[in-house]
Protein backbone atom coordinates (compact mmCIF):
# COMPACT_ATOMS: atom_id res chain seq x y z
CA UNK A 1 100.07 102.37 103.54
CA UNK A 2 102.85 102.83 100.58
CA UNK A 3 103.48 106.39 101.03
CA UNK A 4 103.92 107.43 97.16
CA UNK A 5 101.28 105.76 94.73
CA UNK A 6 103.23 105.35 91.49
CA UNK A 7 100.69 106.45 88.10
CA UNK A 8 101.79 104.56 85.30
CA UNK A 9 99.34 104.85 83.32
CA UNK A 10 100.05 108.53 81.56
CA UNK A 11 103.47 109.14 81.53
CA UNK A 12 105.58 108.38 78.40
CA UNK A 13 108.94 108.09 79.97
CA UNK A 14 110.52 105.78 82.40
CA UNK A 15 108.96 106.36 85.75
CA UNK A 16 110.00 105.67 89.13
CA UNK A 17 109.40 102.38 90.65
CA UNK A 18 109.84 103.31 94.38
CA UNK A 19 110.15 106.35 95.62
CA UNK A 20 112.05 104.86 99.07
CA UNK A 21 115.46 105.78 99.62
CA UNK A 22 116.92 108.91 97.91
CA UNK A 23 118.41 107.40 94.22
CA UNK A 24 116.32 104.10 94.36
CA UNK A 25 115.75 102.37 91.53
CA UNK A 26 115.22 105.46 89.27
CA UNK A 27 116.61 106.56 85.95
CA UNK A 28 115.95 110.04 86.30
CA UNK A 29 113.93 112.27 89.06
CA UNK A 30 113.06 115.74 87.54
CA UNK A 31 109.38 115.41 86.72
CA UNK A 32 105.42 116.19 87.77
CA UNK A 33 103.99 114.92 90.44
CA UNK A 34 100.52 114.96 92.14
CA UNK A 35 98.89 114.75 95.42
CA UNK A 36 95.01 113.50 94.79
CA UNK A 37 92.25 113.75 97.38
CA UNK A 38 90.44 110.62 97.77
CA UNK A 39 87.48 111.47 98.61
CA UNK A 40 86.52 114.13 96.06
CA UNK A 41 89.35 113.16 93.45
CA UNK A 42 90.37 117.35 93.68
CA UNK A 43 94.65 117.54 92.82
CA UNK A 44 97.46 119.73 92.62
CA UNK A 45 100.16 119.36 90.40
CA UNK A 46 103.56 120.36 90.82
CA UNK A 47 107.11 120.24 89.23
CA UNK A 48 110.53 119.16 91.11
CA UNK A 49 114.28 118.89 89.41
CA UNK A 50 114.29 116.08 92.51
CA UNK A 51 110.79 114.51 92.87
CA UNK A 52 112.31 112.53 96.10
CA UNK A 53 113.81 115.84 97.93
CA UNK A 54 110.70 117.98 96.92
CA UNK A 55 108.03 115.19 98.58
CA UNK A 56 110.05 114.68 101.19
CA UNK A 57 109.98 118.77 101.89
CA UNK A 58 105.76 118.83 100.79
CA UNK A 59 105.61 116.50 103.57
CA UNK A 60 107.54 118.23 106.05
CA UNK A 61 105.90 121.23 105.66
CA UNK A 62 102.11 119.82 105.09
CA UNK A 63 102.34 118.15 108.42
CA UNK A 64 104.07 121.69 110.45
CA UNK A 65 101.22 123.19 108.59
CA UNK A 66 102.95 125.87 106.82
CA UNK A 67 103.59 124.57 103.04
CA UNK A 68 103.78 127.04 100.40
CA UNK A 69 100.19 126.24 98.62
CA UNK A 70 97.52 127.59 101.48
CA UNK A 71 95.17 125.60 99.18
CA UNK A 72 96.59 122.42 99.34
CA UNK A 73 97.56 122.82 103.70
CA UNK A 74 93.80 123.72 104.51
CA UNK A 75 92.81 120.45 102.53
CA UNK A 76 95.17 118.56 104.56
CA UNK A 77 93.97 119.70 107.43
CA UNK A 78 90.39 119.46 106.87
CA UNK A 79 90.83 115.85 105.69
CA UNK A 80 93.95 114.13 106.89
CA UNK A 81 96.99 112.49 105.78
CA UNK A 82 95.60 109.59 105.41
CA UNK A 83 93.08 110.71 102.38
CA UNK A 84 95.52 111.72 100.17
CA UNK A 85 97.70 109.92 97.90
CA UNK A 86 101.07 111.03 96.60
CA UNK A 87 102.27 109.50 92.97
CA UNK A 88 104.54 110.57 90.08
CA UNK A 89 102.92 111.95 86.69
CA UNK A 90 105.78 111.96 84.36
CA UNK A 91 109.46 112.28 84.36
CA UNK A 92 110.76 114.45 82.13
CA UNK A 93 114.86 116.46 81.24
CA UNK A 94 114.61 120.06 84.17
CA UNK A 95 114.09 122.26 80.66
CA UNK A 96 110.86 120.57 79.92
CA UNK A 97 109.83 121.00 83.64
CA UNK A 98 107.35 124.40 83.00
CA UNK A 99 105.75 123.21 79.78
CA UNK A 100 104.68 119.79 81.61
CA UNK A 101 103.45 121.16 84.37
CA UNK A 102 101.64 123.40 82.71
CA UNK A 103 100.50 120.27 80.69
CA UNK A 104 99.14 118.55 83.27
CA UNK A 105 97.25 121.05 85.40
CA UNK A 106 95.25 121.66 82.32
CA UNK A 107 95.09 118.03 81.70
CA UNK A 108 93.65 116.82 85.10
CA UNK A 109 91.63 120.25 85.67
CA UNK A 110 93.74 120.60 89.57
CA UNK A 111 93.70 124.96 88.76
CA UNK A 112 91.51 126.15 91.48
CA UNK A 113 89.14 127.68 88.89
CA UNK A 114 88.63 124.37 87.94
CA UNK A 115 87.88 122.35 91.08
CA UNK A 116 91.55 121.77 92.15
CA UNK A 117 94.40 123.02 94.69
CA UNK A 118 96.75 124.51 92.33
CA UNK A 119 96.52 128.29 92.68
CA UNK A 120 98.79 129.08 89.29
CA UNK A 121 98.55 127.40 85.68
CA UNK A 122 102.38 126.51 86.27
CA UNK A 123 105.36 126.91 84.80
CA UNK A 124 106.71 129.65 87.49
CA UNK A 125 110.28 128.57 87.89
CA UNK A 126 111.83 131.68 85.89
CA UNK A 127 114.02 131.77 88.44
CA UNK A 128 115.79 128.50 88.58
CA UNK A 129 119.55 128.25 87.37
CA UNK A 130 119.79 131.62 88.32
CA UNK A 131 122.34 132.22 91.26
CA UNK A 132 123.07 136.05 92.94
CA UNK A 133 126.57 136.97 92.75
CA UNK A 134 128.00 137.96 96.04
CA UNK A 135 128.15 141.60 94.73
CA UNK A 136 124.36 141.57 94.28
CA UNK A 137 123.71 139.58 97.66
CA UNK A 138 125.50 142.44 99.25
CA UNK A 139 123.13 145.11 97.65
CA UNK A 140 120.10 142.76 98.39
CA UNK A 141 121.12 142.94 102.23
CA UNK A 142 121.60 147.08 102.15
CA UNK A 143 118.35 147.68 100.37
CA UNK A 144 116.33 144.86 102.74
CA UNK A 145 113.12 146.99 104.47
CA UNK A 146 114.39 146.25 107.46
CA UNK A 147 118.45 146.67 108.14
CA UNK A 148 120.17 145.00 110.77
CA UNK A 149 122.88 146.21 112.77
CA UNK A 150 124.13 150.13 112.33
CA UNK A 151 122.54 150.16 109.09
CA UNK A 152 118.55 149.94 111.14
CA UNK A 153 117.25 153.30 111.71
CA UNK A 154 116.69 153.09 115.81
CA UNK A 155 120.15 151.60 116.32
CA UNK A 156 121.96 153.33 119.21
CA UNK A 157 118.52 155.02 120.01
CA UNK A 158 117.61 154.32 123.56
CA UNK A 159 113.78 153.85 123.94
CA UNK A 160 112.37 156.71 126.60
CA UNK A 161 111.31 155.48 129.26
CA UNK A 162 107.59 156.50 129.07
CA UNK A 163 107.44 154.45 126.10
CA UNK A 164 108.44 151.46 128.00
CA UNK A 165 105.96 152.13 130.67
CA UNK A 166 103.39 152.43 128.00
CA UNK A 167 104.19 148.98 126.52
CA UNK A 168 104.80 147.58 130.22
CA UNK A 169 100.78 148.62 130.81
CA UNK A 170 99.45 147.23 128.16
CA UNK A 171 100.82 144.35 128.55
CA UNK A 172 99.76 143.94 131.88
CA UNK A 173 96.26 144.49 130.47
CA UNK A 174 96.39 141.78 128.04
CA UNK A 175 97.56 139.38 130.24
CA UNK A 176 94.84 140.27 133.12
CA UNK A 177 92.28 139.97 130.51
CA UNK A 178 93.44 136.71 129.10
CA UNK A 179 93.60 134.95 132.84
CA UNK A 180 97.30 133.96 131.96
CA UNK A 181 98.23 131.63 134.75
CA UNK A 182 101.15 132.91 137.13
CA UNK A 183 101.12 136.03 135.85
CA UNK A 184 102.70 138.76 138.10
CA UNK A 185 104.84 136.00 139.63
CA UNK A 186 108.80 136.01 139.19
CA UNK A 187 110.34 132.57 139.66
CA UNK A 188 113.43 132.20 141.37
CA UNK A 189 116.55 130.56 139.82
CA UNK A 190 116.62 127.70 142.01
CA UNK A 191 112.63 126.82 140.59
CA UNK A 192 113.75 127.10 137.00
CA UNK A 193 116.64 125.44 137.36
CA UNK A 194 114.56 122.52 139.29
CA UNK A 195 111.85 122.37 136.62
CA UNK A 196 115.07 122.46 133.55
CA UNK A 197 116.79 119.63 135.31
CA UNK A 198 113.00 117.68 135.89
CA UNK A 199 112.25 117.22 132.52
CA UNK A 200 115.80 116.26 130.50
CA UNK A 201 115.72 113.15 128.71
CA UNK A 202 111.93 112.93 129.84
CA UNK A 203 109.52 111.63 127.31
CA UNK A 204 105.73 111.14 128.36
CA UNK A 205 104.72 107.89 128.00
CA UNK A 206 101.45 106.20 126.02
CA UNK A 207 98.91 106.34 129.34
CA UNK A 208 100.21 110.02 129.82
CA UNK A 209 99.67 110.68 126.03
CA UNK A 210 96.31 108.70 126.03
CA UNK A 211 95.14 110.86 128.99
CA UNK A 212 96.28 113.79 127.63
CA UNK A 213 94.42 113.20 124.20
CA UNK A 214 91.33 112.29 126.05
CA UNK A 215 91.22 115.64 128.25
CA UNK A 216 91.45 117.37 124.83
CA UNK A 217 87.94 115.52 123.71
CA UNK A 218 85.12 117.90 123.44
CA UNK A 219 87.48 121.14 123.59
CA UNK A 220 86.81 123.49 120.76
CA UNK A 221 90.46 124.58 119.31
CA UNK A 222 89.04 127.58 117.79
CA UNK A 223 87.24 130.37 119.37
CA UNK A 224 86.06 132.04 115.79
CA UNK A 225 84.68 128.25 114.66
CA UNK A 226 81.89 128.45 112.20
CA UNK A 227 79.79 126.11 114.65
CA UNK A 228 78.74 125.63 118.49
CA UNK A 229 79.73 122.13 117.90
CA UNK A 230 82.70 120.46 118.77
CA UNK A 231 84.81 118.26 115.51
CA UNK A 232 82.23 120.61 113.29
CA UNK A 233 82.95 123.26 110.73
CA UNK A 234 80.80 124.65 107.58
CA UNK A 235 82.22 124.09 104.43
CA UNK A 236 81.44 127.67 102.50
CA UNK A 237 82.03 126.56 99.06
CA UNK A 238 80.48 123.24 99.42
CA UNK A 239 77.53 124.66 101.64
CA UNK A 240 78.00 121.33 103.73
CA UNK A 241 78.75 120.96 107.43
CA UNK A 242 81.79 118.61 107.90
CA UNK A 243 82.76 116.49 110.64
CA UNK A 244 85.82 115.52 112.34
CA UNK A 245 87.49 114.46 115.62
CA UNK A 246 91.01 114.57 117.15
CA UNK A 247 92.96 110.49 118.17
CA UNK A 248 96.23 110.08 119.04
CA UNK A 249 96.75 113.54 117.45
CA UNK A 250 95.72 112.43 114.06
CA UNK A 251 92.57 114.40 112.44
CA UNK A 252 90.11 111.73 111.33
CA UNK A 253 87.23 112.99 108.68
CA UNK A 254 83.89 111.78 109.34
CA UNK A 255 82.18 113.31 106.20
CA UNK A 256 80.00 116.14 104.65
CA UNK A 257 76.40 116.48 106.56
CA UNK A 258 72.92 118.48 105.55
CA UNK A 259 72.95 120.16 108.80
CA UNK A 260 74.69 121.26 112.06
CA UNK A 261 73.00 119.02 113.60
CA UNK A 262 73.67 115.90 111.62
CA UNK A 263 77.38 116.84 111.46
CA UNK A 264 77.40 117.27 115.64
CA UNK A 265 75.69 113.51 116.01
CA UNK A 266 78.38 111.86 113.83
CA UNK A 267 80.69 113.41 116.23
CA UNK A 268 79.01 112.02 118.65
CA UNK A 269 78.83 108.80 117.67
CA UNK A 270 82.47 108.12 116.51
CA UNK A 271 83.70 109.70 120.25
CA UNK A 272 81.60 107.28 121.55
CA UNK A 273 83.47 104.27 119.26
CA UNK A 274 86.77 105.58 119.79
CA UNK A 275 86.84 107.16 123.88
CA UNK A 276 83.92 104.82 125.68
CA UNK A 277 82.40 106.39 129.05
CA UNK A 278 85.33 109.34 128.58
CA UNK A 279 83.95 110.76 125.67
CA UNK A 280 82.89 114.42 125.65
CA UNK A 281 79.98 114.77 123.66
CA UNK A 282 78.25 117.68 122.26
CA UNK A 283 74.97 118.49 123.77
CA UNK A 284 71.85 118.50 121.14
CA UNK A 285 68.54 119.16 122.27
CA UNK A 286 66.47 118.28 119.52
CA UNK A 287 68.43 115.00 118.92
CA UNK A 288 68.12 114.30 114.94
CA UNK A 289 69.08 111.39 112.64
CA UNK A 290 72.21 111.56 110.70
CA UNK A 291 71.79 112.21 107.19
CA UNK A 292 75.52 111.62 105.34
CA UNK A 293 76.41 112.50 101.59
């Protein structure tokens, strides 16, 4: 799969060819760009001075699950990588960077009031050009709501010690309640240092990877999920149960379903394709035909 789709049908200005190797074939790199869901056509638009170093960090972050649009991660995670596409709207000079994006998110209709990802209707970057002079770092680092050093309120204070018997209890009960394995157990140096020196330059191999993925079939991730079923969650703003199941670490979506039920079968039937006799299937009593939208 080519990891950036170029669009070349909208923009106006030179656009880049191939967004490969940092300075690739391009005439300029400040511009809009847009990741697209496949499968319901919902975007988000956004603006970069380098569309190459900003896709590069979308990526990074999308895939560590912690990028900056909420939005745009919980799509990614409900529906994969490999549903989205990733192209270039328009290049334009950095001081036309707010106006465009602000063009576009109107244009496509990607504001979340509008059936799309983007949270804002662009054009946020007041801030860029602007650099803090050391004087004002300095003032930003006294002020900070939480000092380090001599400057933090309990430093030099010695915490009583029935306040670290308190803390010492409780978390004793937590980890009592939670059945954490070896708890109460000190290991000696010798064992540590055994288990350090065990596992350098170790990497597990594919049968140990492959048996590790299928042990995970049929284990629910979440204790709060919105279903009994395994791979099935309800979609609140569709109103649709969707489907989806765990290879090789990689999410795969199996679709939007009626019911619970129809949702739990598709399951079902694609850990039967994809694990054989080791799938771990969720149990339905009333059995059911799948009904896909």
């Amino acid at each position: 799969m080519v990891r950036y789709q170029i669009d070349k049908r909208n923009s106006p200005l030179p656009i880049l060819l191939n967004i490969g190797s940092k300075g690739e074939n391009m005439e300029i790199d400040s511009g809009i760009y847009c990741f697209e869901n496949n499968l319901n056509g919902k975007k988000y638009v956004g603006q970069a001075q380098s569309i190459y170093e900003r896709l590069q960090r979308h990526n990074q972050f999308l895939k560590r699950d912690y990028d900056g649009c909420i939005v745009l991660q919980n799509a990614w995670n409900l529906y994969g990588e490999e549903n989205f596409s990733i192209y270039t709207l328009e290049l334009c000079e950095i001081d036309l960077l707010n106006e465009r994006e602000i063009f576009w998110i109107k244009e496509l209709h990607s504001h979340i009031s509008e059936w799309g990802y983007n949270v804002s209707w662009g054009g946020d970057s007041f801030m860029r050009g602007i650099h803090h002079t050391d004087e004002s770092k300095e003032k930003i680092s006294k002020n900070s709501a939480v000092p380090s050093g001599e400057l933090n309120w309990g430093y030099g204070i010695p915490v009583p010690e029935e306040r670290k018997t308190k803390i010492s209890n409780t978390m004793k009960k937590y980890y009592e309640t939670h059945d954490a394995q070896g708890f109460g157990k000190k290991q000696t140096e010798e064992t540590i240092q055994k288990r350090i020196n065990s596992s350098i330059g170790k990497k597990r191999d594919d049968e140990s990877k492959n048996n590790i993925s299928k042990a995970r079939v049929g284990i629910k991730g979440k204790k709060n999920s919105s279903s009994k079923y395994v791979g099935v969650s309800f979609v609140k703003k569709l109103e649709k149960w969707s489907a989806t199941i765990m290879k090789n670490r990689k999410r795969i979506y199996l679709g939007l379903f009626i019911s619970e039920i129809d949702a739990a079968l598709a399951y079902n039937v694609k850990a039967i394709e994809l694990y054989g006799e080791n799938a771990k299937l969720n149990i339905i009593e009333n059995g059911g035909a799948i009904n896909d939208l």
